[in-house]
Protein backbone atom coordinates (compact mmCIF):
# COMPACT_ATOMS: atom_id res chain seq x y z
CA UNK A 1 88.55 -34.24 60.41
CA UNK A 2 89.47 -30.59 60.35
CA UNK A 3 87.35 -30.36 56.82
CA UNK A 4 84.35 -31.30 58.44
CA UNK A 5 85.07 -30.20 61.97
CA UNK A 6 87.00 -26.96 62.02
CA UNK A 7 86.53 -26.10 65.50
CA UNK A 8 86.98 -29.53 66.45
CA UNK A 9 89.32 -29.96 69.37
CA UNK A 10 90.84 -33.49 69.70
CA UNK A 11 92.55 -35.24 72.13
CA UNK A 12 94.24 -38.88 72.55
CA UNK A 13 94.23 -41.65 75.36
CA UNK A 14 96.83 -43.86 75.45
CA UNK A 15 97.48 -46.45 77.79
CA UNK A 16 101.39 -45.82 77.51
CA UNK A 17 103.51 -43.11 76.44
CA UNK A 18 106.59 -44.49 77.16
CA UNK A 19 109.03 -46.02 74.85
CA UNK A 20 108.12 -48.55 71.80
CA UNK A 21 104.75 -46.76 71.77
CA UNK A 22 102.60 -45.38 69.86
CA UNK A 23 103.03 -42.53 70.73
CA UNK A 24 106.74 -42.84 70.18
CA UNK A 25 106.46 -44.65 66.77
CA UNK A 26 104.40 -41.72 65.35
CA UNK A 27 105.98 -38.79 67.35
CA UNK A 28 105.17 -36.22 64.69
CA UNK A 29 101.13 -36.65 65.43
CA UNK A 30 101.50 -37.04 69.10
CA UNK A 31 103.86 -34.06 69.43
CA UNK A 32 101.06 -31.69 68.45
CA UNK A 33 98.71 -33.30 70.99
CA UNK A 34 101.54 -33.32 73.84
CA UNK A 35 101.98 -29.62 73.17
CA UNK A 36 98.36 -28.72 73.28
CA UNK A 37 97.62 -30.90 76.45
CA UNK A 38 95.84 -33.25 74.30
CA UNK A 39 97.66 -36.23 74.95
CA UNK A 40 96.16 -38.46 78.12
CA UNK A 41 98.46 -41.33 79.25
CA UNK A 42 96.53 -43.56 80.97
CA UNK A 43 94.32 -46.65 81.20
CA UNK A 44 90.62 -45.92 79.59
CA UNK A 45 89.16 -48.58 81.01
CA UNK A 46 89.56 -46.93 84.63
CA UNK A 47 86.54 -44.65 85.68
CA UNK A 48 88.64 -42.65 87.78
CA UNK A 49 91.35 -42.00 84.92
CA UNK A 50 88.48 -41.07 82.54
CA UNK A 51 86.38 -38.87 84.80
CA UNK A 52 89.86 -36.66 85.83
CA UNK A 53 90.77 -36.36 82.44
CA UNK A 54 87.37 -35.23 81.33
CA UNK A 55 87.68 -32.10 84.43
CA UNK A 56 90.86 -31.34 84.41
CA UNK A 57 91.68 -31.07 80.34
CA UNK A 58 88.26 -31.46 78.23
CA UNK A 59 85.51 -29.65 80.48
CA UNK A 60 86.73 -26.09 79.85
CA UNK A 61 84.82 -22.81 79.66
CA UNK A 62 86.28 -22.16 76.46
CA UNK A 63 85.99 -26.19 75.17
CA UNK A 64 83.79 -26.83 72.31
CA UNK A 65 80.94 -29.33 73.53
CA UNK A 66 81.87 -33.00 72.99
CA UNK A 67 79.80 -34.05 70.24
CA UNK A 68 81.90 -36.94 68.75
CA UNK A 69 83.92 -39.78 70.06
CA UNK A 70 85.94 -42.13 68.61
CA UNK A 71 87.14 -45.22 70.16
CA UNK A 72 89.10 -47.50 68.50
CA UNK A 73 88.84 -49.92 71.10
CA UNK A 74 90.59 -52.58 73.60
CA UNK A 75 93.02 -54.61 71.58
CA UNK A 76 92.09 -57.29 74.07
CA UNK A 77 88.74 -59.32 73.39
CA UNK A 78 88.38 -60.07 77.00
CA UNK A 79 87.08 -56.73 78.20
């Protein structure tokens, strides 16, 4: 994305960080978003989650303005 974005900032939300994750099972690309304070474990489907996230990490002074999400989605059909 950095090609077509280059002053795109992104971040990840993932409901777990712990172990047998994804987050462990591709440590290399969540290790850069860890380090940056990019990395959000938690559940996206909770409001209050979402909406402290979005104050305390994305809605910065020096942020770029959200412009693009991308949601890969529940893996659950049932929500």
């Amino acid at each position: 994305y950095t090609q077509f974005m280059p002053k795109a900032e992104a971040h990840s939300i993932e409901i777990t960080c712990g172990k047998n994750s994804a987050t462990q099972k591709n440590k290399i690309m969540f290790e850069k978003l860890r380090n940056n304070n990019r990395l959000h474990c938690g559940d996206a489907s909770n409001i209050d989650f979402l909406s402290t996230t979005w104050e305390k990490h994305m809605k910065r002074p020096d942020a770029p303005p959200l412009r693009v999400v991308i949601d890969d989605g529940s893996h659950y059909a049932s929500h």
